[in-house]
C-alpha atoms as a PDB file:
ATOM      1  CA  UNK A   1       0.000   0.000   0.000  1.00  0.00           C
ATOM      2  CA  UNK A   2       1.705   3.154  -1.137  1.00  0.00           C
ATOM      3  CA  UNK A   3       1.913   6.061   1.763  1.00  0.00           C
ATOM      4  CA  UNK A   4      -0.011   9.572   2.193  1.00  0.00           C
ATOM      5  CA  UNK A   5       2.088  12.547   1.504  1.00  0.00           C
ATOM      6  CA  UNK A   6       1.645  15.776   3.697  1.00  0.00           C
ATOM      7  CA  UNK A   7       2.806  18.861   2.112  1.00  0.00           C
ATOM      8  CA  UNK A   8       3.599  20.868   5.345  1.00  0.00           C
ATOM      9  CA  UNK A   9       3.608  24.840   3.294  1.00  0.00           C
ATOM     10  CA  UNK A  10       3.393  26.207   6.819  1.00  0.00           C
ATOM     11  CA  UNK A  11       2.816  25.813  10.436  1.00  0.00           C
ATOM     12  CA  UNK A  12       0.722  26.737  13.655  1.00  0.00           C
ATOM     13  CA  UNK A  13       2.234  28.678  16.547  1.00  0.00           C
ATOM     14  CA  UNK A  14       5.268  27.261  17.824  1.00  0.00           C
ATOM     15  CA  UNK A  15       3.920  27.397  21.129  1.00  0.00           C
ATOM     16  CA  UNK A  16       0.592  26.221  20.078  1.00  0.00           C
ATOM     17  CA  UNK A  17       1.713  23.726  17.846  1.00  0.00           C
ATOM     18  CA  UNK A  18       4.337  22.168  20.872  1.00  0.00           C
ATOM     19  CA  UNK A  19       0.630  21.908  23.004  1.00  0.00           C
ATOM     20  CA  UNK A  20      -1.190  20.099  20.117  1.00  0.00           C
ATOM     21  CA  UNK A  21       1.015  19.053  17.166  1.00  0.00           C
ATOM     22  CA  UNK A  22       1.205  21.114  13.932  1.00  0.00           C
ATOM     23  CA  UNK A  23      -0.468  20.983  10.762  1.00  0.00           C
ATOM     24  CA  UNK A  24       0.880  17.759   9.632  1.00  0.00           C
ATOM     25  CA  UNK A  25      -0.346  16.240  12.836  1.00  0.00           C
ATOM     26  CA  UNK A  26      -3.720  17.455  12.561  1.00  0.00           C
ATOM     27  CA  UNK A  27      -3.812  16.534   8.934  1.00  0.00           C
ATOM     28  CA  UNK A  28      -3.014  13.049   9.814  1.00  0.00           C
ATOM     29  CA  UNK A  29      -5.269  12.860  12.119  1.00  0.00           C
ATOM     30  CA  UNK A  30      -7.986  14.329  10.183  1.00  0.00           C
ATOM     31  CA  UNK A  31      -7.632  11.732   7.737  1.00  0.00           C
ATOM     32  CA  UNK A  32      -7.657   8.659  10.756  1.00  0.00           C
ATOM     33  CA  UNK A  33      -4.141   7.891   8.899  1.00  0.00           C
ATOM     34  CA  UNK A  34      -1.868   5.450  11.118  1.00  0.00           C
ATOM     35  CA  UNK A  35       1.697   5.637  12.303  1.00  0.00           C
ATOM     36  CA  UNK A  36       3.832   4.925   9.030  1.00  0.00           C
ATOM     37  CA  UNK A  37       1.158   5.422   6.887  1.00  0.00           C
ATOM     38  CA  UNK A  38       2.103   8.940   5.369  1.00  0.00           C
ATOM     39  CA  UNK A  39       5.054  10.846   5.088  1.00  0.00           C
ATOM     40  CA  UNK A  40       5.507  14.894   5.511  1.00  0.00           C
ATOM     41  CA  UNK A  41       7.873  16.845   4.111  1.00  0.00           C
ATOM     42  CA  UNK A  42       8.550  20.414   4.732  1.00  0.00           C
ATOM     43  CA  UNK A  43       8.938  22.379   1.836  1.00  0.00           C
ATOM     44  CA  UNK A  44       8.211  25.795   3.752  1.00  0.00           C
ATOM     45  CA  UNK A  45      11.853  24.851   4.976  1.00  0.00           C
ATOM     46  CA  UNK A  46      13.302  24.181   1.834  1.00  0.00           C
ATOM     47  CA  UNK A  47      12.653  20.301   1.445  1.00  0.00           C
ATOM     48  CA  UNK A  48      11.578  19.401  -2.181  1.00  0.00           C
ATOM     49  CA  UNK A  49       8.693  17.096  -2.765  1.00  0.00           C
ATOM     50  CA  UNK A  50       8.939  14.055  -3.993  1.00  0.00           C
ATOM     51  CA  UNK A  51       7.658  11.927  -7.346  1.00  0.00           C
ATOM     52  CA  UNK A  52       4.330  11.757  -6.807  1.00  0.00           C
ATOM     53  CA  UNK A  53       4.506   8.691  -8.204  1.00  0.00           C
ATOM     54  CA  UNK A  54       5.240   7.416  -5.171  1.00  0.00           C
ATOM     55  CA  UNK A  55       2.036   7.834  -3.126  1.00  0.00           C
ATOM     56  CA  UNK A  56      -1.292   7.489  -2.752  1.00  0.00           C
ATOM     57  CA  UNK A  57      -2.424  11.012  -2.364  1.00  0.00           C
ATOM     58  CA  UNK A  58      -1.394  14.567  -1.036  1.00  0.00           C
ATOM     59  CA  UNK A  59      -2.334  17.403   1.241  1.00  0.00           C
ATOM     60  CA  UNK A  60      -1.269  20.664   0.829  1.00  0.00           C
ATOM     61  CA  UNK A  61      -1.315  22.243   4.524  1.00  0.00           C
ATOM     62  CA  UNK A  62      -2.215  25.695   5.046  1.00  0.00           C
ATOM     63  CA  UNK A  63       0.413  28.488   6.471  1.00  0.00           C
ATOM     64  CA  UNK A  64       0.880  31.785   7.313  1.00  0.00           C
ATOM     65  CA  UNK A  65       3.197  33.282   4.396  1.00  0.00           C
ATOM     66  CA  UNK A  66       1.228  33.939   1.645  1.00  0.00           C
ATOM     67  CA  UNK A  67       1.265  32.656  -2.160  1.00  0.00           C
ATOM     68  CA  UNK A  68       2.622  36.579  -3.424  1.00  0.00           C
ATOM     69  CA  UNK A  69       5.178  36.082  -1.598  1.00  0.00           C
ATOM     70  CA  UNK A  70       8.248  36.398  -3.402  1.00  0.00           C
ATOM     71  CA  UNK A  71       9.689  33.162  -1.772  1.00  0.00           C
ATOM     72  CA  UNK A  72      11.637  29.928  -4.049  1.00  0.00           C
ATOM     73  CA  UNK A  73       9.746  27.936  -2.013  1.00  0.00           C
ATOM     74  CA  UNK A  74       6.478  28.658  -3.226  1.00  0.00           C
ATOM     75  CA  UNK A  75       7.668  28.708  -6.843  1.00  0.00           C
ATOM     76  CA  UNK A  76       9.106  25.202  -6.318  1.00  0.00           C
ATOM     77  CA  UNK A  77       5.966  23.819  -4.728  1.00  0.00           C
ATOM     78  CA  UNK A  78       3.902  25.601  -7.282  1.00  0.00           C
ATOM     79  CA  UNK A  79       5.741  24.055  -9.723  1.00  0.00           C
ATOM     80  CA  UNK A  80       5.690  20.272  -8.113  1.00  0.00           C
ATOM     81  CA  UNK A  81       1.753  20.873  -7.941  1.00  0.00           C
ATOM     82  CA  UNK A  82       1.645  21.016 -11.723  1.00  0.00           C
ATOM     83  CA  UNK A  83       3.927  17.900 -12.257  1.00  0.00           C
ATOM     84  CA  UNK A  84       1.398  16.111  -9.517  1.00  0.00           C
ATOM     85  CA  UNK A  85      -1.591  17.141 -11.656  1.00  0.00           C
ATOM     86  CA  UNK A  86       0.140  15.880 -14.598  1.00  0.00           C
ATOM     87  CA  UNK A  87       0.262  12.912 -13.090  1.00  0.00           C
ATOM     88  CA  UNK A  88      -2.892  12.077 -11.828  1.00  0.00           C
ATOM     89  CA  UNK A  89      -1.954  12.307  -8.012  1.00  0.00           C
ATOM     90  CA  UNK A  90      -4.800  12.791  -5.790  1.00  0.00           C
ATOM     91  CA  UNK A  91      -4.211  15.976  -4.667  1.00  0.00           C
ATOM     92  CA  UNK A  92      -5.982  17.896  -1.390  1.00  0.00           C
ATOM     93  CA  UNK A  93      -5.357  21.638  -0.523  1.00  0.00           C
ATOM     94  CA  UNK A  94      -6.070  23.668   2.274  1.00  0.00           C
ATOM     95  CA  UNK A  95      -6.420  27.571   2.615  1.00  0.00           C
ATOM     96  CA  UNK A  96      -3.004  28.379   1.396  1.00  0.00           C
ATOM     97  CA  UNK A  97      -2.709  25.156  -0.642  1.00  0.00           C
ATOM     98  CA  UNK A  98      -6.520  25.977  -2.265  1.00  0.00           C
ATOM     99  CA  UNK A  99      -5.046  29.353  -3.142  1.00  0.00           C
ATOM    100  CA  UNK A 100      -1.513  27.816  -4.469  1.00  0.00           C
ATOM    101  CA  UNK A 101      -2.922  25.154  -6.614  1.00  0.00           C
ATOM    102  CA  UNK A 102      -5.475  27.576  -8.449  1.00  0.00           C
ATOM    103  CA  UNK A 103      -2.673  30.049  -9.079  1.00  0.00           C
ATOM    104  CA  UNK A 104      -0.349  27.045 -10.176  1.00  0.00           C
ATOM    105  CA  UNK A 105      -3.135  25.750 -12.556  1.00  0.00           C
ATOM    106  CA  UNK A 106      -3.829  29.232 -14.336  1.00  0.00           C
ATOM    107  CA  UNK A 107      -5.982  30.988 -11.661  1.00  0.00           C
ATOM    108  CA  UNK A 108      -4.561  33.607 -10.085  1.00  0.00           C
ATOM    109  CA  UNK A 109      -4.567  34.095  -5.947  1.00  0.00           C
ATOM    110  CA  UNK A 110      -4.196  37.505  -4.156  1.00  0.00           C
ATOM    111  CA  UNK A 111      -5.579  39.318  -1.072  1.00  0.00           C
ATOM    112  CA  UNK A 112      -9.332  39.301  -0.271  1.00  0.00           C
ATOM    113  CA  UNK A 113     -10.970  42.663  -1.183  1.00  0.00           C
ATOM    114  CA  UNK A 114     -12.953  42.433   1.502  1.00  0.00           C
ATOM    115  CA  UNK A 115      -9.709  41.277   4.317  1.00  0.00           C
ATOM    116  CA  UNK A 116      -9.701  38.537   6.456  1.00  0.00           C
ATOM    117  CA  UNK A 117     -12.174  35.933   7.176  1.00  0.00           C
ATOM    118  CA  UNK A 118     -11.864  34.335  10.229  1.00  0.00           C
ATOM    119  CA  UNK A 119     -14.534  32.050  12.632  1.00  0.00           C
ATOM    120  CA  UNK A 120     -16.986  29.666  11.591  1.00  0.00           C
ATOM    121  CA  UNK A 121     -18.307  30.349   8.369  1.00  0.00           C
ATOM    122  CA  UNK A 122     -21.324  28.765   6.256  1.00  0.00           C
ATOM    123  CA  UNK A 123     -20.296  26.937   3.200  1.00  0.00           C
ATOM    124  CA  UNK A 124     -22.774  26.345   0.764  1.00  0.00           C
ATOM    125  CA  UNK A 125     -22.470  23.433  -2.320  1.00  0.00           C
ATOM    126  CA  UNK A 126     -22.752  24.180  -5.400  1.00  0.00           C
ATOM    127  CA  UNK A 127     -24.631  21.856  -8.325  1.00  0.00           C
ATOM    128  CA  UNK A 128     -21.417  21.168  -9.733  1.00  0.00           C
ATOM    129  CA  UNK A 129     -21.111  19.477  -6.044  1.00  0.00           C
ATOM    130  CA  UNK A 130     -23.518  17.135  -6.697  1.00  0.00           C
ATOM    131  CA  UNK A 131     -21.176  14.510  -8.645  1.00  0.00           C
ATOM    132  CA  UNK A 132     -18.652  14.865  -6.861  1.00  0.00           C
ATOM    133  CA  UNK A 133     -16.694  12.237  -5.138  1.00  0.00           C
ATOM    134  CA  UNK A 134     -16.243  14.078  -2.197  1.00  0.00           C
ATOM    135  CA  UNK A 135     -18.761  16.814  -1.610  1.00  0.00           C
ATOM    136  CA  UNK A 136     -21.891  15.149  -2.944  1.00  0.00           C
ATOM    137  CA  UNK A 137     -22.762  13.958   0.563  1.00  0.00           C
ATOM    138  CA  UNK A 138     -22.493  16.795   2.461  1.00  0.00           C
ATOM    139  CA  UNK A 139     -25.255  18.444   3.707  1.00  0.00           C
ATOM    140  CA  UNK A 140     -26.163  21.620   1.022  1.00  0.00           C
ATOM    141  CA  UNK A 141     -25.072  24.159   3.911  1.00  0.00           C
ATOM    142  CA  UNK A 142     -22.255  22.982   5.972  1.00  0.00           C
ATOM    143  CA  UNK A 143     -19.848  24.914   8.396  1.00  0.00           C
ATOM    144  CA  UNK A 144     -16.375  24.952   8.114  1.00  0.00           C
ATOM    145  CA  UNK A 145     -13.516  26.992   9.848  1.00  0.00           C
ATOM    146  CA  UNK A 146     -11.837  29.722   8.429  1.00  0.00           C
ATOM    147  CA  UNK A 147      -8.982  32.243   8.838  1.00  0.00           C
ATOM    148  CA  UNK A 148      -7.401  33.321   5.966  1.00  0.00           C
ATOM    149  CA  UNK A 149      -6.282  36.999   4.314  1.00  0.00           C
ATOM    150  CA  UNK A 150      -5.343  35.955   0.560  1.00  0.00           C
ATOM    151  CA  UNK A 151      -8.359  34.089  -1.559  1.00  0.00           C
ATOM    152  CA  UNK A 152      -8.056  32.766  -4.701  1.00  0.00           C
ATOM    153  CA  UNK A 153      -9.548  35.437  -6.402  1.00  0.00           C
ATOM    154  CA  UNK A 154      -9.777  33.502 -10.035  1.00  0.00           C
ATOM    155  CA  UNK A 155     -10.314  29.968 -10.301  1.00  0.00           C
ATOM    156  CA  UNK A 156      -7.904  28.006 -13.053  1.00  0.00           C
ATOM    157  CA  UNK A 157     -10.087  27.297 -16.583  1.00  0.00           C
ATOM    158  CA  UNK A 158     -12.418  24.258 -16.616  1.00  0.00           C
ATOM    159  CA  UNK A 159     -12.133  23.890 -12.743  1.00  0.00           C
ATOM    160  CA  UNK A 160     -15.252  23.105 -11.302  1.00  0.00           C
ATOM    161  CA  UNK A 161     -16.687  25.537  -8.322  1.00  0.00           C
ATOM    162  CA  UNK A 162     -17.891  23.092  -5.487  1.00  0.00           C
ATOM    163  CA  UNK A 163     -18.581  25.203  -2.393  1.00  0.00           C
ATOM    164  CA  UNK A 164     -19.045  28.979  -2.139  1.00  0.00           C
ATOM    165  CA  UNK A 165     -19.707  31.360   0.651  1.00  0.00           C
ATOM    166  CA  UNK A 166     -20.841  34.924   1.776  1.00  0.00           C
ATOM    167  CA  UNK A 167     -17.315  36.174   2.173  1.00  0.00           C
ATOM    168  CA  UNK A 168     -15.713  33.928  -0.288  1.00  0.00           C
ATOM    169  CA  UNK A 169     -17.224  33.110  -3.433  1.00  0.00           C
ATOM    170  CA  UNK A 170     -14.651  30.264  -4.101  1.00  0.00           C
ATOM    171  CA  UNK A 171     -14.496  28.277  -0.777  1.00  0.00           C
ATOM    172  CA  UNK A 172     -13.642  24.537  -2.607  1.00  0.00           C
ATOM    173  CA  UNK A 173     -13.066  24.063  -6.396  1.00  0.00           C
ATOM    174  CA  UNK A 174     -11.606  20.870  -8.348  1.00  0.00           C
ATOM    175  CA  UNK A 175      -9.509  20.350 -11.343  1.00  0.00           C
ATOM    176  CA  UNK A 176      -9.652  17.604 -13.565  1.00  0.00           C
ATOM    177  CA  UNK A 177     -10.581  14.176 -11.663  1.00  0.00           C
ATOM    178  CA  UNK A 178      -8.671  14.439  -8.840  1.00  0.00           C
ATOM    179  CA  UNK A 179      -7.331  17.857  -7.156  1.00  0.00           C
ATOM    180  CA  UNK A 180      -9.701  19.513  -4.918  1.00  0.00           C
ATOM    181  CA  UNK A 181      -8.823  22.240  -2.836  1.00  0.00           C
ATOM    182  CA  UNK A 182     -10.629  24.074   0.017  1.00  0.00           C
ATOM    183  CA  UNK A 183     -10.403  27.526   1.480  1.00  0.00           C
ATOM    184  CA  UNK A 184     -11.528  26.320   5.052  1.00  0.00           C
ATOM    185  CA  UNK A 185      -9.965  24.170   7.437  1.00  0.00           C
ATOM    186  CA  UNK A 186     -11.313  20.845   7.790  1.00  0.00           C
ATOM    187  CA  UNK A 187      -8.541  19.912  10.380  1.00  0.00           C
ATOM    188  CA  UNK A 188      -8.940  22.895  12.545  1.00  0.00           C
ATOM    189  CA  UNK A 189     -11.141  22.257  15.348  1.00  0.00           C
ATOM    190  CA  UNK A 190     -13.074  24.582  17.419  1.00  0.00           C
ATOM    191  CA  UNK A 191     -10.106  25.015  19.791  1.00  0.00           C
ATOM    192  CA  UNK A 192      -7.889  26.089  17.190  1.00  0.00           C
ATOM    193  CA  UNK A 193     -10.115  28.197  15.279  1.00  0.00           C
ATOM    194  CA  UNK A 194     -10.810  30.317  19.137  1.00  0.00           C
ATOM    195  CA  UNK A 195      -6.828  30.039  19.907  1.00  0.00           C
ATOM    196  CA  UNK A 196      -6.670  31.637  16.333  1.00  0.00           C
ATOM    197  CA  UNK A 197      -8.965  34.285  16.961  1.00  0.00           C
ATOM    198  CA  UNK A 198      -7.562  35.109  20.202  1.00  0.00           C
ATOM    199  CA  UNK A 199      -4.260  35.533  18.702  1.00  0.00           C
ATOM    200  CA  UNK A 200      -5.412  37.867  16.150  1.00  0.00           C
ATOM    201  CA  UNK A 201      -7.856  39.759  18.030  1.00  0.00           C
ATOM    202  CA  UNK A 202      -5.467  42.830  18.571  1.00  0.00           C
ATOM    203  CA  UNK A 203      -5.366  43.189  15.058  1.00  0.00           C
ATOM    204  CA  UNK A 204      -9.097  42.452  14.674  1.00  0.00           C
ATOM    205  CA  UNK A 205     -10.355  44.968  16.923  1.00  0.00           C
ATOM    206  CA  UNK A 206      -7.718  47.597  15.169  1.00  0.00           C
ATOM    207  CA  UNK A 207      -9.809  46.801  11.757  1.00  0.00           C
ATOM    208  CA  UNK A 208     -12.983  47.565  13.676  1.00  0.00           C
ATOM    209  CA  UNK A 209     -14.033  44.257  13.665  1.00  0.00           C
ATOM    210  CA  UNK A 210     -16.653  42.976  16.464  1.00  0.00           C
ATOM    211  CA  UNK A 211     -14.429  40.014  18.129  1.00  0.00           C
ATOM    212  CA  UNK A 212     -17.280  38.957  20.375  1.00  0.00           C
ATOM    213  CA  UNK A 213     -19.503  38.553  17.174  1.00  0.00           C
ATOM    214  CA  UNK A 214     -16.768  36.536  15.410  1.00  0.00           C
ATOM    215  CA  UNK A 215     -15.757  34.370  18.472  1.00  0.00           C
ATOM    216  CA  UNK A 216     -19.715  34.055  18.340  1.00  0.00           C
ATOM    217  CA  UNK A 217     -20.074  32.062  15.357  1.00  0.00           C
ATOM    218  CA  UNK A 218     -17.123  29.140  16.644  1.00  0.00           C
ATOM    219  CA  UNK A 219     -19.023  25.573  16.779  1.00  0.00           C
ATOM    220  CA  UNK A 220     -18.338  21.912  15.138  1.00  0.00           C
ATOM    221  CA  UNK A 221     -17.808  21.356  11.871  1.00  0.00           C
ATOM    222  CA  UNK A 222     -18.094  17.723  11.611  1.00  0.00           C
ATOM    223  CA  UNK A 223     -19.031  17.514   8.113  1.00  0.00           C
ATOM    224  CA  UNK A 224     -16.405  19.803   6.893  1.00  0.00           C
ATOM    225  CA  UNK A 225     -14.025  17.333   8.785  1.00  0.00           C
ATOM    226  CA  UNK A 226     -15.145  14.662   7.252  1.00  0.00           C
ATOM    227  CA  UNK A 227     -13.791  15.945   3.518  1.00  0.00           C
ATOM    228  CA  UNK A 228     -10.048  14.637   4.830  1.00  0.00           C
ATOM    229  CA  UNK A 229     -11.178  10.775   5.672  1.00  0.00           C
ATOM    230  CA  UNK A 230     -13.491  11.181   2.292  1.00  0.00           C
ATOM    231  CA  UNK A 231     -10.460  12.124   0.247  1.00  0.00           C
ATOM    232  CA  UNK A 232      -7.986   9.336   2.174  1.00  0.00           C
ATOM    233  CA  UNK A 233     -10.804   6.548   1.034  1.00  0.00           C
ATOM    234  CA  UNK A 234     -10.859   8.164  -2.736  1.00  0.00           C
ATOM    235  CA  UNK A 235      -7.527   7.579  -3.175  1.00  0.00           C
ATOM    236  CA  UNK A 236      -7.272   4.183  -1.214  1.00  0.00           C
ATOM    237  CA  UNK A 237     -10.235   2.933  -3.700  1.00  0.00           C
ATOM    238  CA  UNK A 238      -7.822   4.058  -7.127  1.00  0.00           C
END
């Protein structure tokens, strides 16, 4: 049985992430994967990818650099995500890895217009969700967590627009078969999405934003969760 890859583009707070594990962790866990089961490599510290040959599947994790930024390693990744399409490797990204793999694929990602998102927010299928292998389950409206500044503001040609949202219109697209990506977090829980709005509520309150309104909307998002062990049995079942 060939091995999960985690693409680990980024990571929590240290502090945070020594508490509960980082993204990888969560990830993994997300996806009920078992010890020596999947693989992470960091390529927000320079590690290349491998042939994606070689696995199963991918996730792209989320981080806190964003895709503008003039950094190799985002070029590098960018440029592994098109190779990995190419190839027909299941391929899952999250908030920064939505936004890389639509501007890797011909879309283009940039700040929201509107600024950040962050909370609980209502994610709503679209028809085009209704064949899909992943999303055709889910309930129409769903709620997933979010905290993110950059969106990807243009999808790539031909993808298809799965989920959409009041802030967002492009909260989960796919291209081709096999490479989905979401804006939300379906491996945040509701303690991370409150630890991330505490961290940021300084700068929240300093864009006049009503904290106690966003820290308001936190709850479960079990079926937003459940996209990570829905895309670990899609690629099992290849």
């Amino acid at each position: 049985m060939q091995k999960f890859l985690i693409v680990k583009a980024g990571g929590t707070f240290a502090d945070y992430a020594a508490e509960r594990g980082d993204f990888e962790d969560w990830t993994a866990r997300g996806m009920a994967l078992e010890n020596g089961s999947w693989v992470s490599v960091n390529v927000q510290a320079g590690e290349l990818p491998p042939d994606p040959a070689d696995f199963a599947g991918a996730v792209i994790t989320g981080s806190h650099d964003m895709v503008t930024d003039d950094l190799s390693w985002i070029a590098d990744t960018a440029a592994w995500v098109r190779r990995a399409v190419r190839s027909g490797l299941p391929l899952f990204g999250i908030c920064f890895g939505h936004q890389l793999m639509a501007d890797a694929l011909g879309g283009r990602a940039d700040y929201h217009p509107d600024g950040v998102e962050i909370g609980t927010a209502d994610i709503t299928r679209t028809r085009a969700s209704g064949d899909d292998p992943l999303f055709r389950g889910l309930p129409e409206v769903f709620p997933g967590h979010v905290t993110h500044a950059q969106t990807a503001l243009k999808l790539p040609e031909g993808a298809a627009l799965l989920a959409t949202g009041s802030h967002d219109p492009h909260q989960a697209f796919r291209v081709g078969e096999s490479a989905w990506g979401v804006q939300f977090h379906p491996e945040f829980d509701a303690p991370a999405i409150r630890e991330y709005i505490a961290r940021r509520e300084a700068e929240l309150r300093g864009q006049g934003r009503d904290v106690a309104a966003i820290r308001a909307t936190v709850r479960d998002t079990p079926q937003s969760a459940s996209l990570l062990k829905l895309f670990a049995a899609y690629c099992r079942a290849r």
